[in-house]
Protein backbone atom coordinates (compact mmCIF):
# COMPACT_ATOMS: atom_id res chain seq x y z
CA UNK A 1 0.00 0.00 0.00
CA UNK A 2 1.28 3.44 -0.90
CA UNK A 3 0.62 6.36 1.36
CA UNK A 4 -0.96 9.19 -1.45
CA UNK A 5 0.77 12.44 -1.07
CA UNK A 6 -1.70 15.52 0.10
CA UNK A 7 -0.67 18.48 -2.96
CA UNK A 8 -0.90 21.93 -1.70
CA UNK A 9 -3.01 24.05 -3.89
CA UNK A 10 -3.33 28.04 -3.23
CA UNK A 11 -6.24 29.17 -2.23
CA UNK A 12 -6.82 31.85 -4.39
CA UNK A 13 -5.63 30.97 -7.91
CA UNK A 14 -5.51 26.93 -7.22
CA UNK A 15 -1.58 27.03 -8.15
CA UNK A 16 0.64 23.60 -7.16
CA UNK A 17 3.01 24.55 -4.19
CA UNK A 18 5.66 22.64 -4.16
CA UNK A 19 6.25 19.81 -1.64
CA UNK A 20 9.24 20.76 -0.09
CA UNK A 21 7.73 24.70 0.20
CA UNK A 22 3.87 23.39 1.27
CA UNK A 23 5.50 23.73 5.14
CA UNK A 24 6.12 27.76 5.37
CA UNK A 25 3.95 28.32 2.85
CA UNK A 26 0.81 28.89 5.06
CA UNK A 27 -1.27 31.62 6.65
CA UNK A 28 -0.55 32.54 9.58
CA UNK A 29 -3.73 33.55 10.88
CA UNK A 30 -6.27 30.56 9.42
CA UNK A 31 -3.78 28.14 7.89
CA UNK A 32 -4.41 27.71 4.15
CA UNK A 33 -1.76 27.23 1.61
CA UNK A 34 -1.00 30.38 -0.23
CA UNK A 35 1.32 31.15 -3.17
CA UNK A 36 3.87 34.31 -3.12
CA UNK A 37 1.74 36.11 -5.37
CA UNK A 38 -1.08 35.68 -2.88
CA UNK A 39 1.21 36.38 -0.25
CA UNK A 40 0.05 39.85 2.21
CA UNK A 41 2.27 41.06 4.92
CA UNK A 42 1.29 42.26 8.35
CA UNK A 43 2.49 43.68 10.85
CA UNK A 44 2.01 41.64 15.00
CA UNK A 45 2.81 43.75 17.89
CA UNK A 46 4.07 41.51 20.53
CA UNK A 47 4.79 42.00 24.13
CA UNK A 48 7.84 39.86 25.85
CA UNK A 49 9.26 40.15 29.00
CA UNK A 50 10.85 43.26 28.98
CA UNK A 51 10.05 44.85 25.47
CA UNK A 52 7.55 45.03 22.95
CA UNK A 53 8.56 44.47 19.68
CA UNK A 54 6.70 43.92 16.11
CA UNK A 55 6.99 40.98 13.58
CA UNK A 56 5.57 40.61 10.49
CA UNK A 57 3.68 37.73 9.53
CA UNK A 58 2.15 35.72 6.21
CA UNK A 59 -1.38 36.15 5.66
CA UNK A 60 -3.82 35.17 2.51
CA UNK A 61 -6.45 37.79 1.31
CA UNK A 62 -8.87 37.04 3.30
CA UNK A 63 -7.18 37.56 6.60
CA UNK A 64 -5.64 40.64 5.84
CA UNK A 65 -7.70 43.70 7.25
């Protein structure tokens, strides 16, 4: 029995990720696969221990406000 490989499709234009890219290739808010053309940028404030700093994270259309 062969174990069937899962492809990673974007969620907006349906485009093949590749397997070895399907990993980071996520947004970071809900989790679907996105392509870099698809890919939005935004910006996290986050508050640590002594300083608050910012980081930027991947998000598809639909999550970005």
């Amino acid at each position: 029995m062969s174990k069937e490989l899962k492809i990673a499709r974007c969620v907006e234009c349906g485009r093949i990720i590749p397997s070895d890219e399907a990993s980071w290739r996520v947004c970071s808010m809900c989790g679907d696969s996105i392509c870099l053309e698809h890919t939005y940028y935004m910006r996290v404030k986050r508050t640590g221990l002594y300083d608050i700093y910012y980081d930027v994270v991947r998000v598809c259309k639909k999550c970005k406000i």
